[in-house]
N, C-alpha and C. Protein backbone atom coordinates (compact mmCIF):
# COMPACT_ATOMS: atom_id res chain seq x y z
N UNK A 1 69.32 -45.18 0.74
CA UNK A 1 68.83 -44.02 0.05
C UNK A 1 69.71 -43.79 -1.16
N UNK A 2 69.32 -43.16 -2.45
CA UNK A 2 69.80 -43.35 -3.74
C UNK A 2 69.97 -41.74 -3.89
N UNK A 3 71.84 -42.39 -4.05
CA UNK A 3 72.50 -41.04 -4.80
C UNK A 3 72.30 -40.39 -5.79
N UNK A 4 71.43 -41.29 -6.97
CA UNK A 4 71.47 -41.13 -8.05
C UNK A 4 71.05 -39.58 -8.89
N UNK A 5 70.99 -39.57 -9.91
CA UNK A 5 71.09 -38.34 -10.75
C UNK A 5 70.08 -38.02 -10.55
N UNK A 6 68.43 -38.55 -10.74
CA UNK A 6 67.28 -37.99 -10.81
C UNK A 6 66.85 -37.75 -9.40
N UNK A 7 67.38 -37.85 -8.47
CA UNK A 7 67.19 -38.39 -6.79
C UNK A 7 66.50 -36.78 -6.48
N UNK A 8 64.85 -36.23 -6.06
CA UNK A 8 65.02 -34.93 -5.64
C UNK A 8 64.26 -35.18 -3.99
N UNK A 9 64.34 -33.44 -4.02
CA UNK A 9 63.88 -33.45 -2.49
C UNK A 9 62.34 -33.99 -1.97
N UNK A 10 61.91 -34.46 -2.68
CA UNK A 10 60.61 -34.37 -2.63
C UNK A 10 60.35 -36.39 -2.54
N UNK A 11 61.24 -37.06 -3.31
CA UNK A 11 61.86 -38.46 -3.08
C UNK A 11 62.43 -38.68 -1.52
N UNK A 12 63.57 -37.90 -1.36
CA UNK A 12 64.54 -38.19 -0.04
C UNK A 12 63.44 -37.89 0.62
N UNK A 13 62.54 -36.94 1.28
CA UNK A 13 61.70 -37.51 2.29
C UNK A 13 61.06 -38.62 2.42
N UNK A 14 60.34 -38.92 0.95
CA UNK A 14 59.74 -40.27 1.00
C UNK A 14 60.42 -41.31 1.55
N UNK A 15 61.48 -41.12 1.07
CA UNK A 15 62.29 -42.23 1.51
C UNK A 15 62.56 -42.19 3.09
N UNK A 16 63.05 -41.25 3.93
CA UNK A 16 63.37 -41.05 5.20
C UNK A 16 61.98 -41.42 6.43
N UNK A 17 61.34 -41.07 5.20
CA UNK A 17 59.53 -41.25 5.88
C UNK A 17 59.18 -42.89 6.15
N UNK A 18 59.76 -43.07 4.78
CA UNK A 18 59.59 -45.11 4.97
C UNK A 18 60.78 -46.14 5.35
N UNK A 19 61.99 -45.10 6.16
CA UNK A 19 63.27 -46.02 6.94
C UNK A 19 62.74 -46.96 7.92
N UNK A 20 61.55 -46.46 8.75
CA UNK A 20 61.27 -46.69 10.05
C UNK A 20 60.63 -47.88 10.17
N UNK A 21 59.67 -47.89 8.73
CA UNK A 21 58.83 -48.83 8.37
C UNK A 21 59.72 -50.23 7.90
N UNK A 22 61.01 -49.70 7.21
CA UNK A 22 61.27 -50.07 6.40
C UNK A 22 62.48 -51.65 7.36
N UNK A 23 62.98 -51.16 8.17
CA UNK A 23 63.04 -51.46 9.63
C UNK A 23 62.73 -52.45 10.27
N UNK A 24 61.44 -51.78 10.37
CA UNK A 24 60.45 -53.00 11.26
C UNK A 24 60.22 -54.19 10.44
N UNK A 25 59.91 -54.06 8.98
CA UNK A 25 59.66 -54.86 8.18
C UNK A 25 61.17 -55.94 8.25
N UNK A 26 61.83 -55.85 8.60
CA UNK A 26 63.24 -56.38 8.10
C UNK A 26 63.41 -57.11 9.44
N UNK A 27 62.88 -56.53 10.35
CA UNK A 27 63.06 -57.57 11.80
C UNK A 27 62.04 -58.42 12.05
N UNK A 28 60.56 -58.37 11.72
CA UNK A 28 59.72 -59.02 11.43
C UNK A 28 59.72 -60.54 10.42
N UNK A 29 59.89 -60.34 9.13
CA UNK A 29 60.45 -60.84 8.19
C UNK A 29 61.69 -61.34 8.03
N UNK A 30 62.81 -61.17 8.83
CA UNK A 30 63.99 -61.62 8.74
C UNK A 30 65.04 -61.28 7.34
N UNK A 31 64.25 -60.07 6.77
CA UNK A 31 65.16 -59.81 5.70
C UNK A 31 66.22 -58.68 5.80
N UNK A 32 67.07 -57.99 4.61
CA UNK A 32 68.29 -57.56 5.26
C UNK A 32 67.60 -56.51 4.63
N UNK A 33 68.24 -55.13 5.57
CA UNK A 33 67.82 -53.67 4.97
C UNK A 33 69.82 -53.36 4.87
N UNK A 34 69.89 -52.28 3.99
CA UNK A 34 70.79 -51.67 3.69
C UNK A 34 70.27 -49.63 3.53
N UNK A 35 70.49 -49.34 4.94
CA UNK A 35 69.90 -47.83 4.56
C UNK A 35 70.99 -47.30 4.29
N UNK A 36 72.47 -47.14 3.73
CA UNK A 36 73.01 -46.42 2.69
C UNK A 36 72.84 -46.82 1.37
N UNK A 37 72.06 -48.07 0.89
CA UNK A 37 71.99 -48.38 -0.04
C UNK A 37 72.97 -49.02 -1.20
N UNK A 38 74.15 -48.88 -0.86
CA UNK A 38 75.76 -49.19 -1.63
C UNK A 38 76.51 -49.64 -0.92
N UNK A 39 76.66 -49.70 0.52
CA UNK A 39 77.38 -50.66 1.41
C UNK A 39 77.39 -51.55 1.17
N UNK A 40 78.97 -51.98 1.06
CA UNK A 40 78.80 -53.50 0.59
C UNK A 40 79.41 -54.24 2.18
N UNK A 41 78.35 -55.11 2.09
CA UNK A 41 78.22 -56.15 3.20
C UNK A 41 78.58 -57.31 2.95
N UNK A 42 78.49 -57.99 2.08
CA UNK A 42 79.34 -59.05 1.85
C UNK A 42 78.05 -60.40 1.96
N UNK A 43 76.94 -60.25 1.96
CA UNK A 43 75.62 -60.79 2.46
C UNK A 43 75.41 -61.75 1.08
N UNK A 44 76.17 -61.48 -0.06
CA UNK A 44 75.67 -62.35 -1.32
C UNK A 44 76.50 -63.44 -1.05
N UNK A 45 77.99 -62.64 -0.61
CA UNK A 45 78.68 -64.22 -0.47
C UNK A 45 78.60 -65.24 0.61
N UNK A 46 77.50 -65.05 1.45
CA UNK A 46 77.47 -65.57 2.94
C UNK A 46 75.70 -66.59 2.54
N UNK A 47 75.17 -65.80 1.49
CA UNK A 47 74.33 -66.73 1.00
C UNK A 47 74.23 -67.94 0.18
N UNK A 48 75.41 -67.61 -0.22
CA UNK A 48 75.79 -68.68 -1.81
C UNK A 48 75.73 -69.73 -1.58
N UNK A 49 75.83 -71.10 -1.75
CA UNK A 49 75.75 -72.75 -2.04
C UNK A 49 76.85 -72.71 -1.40
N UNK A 50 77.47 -73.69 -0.12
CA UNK A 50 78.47 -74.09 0.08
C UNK A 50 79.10 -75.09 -1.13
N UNK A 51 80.52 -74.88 -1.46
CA UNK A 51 80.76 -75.51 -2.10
C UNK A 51 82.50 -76.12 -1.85
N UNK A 52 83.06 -77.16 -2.12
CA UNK A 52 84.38 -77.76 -1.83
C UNK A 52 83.76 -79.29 -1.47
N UNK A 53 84.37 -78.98 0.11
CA UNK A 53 84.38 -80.52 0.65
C UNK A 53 82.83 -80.70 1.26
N UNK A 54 81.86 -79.49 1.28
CA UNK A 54 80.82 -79.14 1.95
C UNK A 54 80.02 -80.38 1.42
N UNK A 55 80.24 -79.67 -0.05
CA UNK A 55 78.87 -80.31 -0.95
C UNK A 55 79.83 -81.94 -1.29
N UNK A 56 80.63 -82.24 -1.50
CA UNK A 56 81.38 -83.29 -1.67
C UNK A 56 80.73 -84.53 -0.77
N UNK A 57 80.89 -84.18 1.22
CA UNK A 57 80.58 -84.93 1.74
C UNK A 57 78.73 -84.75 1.95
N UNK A 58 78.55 -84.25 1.41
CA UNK A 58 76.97 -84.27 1.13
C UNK A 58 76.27 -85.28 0.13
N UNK A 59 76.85 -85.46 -1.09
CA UNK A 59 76.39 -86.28 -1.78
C UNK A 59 76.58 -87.32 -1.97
N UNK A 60 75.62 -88.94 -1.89
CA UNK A 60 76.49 -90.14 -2.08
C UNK A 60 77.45 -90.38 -3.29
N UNK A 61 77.75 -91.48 -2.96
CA UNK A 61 79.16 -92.03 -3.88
C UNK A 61 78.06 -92.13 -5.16
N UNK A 62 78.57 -91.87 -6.64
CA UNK A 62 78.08 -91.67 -7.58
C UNK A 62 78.17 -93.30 -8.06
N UNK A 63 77.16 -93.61 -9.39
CA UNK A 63 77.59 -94.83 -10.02
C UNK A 63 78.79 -95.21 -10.65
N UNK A 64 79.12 -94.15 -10.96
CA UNK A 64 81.08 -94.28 -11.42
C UNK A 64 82.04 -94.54 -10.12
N UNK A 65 81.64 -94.15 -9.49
CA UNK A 65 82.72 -94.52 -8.67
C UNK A 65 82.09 -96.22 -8.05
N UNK A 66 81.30 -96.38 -7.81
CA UNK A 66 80.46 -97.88 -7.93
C UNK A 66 81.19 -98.56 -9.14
N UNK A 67 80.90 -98.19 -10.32
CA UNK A 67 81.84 -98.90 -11.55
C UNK A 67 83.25 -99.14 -11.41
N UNK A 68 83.72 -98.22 -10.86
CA UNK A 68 85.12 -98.56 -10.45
C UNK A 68 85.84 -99.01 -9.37
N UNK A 69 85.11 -99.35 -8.56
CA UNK A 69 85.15 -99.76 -6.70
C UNK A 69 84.57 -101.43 -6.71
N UNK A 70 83.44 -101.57 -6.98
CA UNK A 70 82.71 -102.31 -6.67
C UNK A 70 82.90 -103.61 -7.93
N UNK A 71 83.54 -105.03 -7.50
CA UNK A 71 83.69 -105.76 -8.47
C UNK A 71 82.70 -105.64 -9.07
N UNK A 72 81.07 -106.31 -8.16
CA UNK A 72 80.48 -106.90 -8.83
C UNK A 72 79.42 -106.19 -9.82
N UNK A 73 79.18 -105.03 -9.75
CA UNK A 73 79.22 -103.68 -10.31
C UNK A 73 79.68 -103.28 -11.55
N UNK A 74 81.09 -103.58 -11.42
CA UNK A 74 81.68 -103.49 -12.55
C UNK A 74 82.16 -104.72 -13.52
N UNK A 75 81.82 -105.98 -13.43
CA UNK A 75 81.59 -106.87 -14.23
C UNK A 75 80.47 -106.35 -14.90
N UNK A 76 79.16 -106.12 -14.13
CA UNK A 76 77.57 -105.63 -14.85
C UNK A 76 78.02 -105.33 -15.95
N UNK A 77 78.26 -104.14 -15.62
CA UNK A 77 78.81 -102.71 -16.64
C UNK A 77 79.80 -103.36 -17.93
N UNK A 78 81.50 -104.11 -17.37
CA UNK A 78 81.57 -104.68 -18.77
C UNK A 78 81.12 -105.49 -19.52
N UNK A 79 80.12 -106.58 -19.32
CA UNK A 79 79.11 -107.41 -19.72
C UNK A 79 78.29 -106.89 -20.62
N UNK A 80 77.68 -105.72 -20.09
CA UNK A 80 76.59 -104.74 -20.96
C UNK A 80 77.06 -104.06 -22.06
N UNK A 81 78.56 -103.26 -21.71
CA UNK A 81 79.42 -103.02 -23.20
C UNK A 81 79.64 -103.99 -23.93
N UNK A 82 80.05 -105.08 -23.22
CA UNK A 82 80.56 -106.15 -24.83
C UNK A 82 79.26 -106.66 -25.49
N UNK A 83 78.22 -106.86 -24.86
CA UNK A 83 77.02 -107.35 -25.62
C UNK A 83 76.61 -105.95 -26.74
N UNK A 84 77.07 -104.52 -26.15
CA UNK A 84 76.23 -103.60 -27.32
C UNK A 84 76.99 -103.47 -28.27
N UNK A 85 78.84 -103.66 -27.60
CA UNK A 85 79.43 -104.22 -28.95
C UNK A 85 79.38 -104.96 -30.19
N UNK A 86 78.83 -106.39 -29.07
CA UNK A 86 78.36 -107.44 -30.01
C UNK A 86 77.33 -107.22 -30.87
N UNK A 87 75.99 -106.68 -30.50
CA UNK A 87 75.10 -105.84 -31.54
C UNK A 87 75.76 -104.76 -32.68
N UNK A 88 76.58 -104.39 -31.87
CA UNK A 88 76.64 -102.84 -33.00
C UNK A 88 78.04 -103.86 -34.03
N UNK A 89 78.78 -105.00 -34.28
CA UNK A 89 79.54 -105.94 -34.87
C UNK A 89 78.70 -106.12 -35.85
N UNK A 90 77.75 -106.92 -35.41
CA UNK A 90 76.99 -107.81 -36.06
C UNK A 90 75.67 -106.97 -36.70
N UNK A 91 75.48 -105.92 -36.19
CA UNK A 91 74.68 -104.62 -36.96
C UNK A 91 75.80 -103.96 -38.70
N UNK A 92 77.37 -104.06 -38.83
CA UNK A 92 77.88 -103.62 -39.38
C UNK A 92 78.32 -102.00 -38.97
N UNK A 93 78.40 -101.90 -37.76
CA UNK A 93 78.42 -100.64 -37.34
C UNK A 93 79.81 -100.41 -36.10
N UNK A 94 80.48 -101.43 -36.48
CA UNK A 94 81.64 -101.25 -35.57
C UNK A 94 82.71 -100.46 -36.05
N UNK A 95 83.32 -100.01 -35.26
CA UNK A 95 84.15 -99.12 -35.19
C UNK A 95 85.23 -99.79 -36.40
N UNK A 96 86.27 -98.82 -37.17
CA UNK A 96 87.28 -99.52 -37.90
C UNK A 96 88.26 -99.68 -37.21
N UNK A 97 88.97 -100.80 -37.72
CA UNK A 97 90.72 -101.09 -36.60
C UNK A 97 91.42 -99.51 -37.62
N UNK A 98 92.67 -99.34 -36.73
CA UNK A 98 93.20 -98.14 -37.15
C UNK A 98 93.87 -98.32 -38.32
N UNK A 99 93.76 -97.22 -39.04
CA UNK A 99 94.42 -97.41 -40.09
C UNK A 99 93.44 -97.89 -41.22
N UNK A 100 92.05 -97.98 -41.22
CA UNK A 100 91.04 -98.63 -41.92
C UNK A 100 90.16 -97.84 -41.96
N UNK A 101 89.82 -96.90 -41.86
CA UNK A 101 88.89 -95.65 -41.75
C UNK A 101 88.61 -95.34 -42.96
N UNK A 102 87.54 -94.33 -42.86
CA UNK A 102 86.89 -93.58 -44.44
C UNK A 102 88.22 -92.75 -45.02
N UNK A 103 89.63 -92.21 -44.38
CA UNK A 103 89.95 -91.21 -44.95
C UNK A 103 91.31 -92.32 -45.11
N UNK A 104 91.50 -93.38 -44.99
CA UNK A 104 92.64 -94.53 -45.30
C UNK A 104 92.39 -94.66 -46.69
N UNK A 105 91.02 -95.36 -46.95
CA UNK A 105 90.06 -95.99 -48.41
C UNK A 105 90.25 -94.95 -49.03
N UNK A 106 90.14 -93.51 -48.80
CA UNK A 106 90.25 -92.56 -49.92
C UNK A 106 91.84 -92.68 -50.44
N UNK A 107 92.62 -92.62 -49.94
CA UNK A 107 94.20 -92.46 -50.46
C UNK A 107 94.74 -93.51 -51.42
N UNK A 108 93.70 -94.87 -51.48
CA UNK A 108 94.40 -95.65 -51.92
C UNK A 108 93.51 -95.79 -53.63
């Protein structure tokens, strides 16, 4: 029931009128009633996502950790970088060695 500022007498019955209902509905349905209305119950944090080691041992082993575990896995993986290397070389799009960059060429 609501403390609030506009709260009159003519509300609080309504309200006292529909506890009973209000009740039954909540044992039926399985949902939570709060008849002071501001009690804190603690019901948000008992709903939330488990989270730590919960969800940890819940989910399989990711592909990174496959990349880093698994030889043959991780040959794939460096095979596939050096070939997009080799494209992006031979595209003219490789990276500069250090010291060779756009802001080196300007100074000189």
């Amino acid at each position: 029931m609501g403390k609030g500022v506009g709260t009159t007498v003519k509300s609080m019955s309504a309200l006292l009128r529909l506890r009973p209902i209000r009740e039954i509905q909540t044992e039926l349905f399985g949902t939570f009633f709060n008849p002071k209305g501001n009690l804190r119950t603690g019901r948000k944090l008992l709903r939330a996502q488990p989270y730590g080691p919960a969800i940890a041992s819940y989910y399989p082993t990711t592909l990174y950790d496959l990349r880093k575990h698994d030889p043959i896995v991780k040959d794939h993986f460096n095979s596939v970088w050096h070939e997009k290397n080799e494209a992006r070389r031979q595209a003219g799009k490789k990276a500069p060695k250090k010291g060779e960059g756009k802001r080196a060429s300007k100074k000189k």
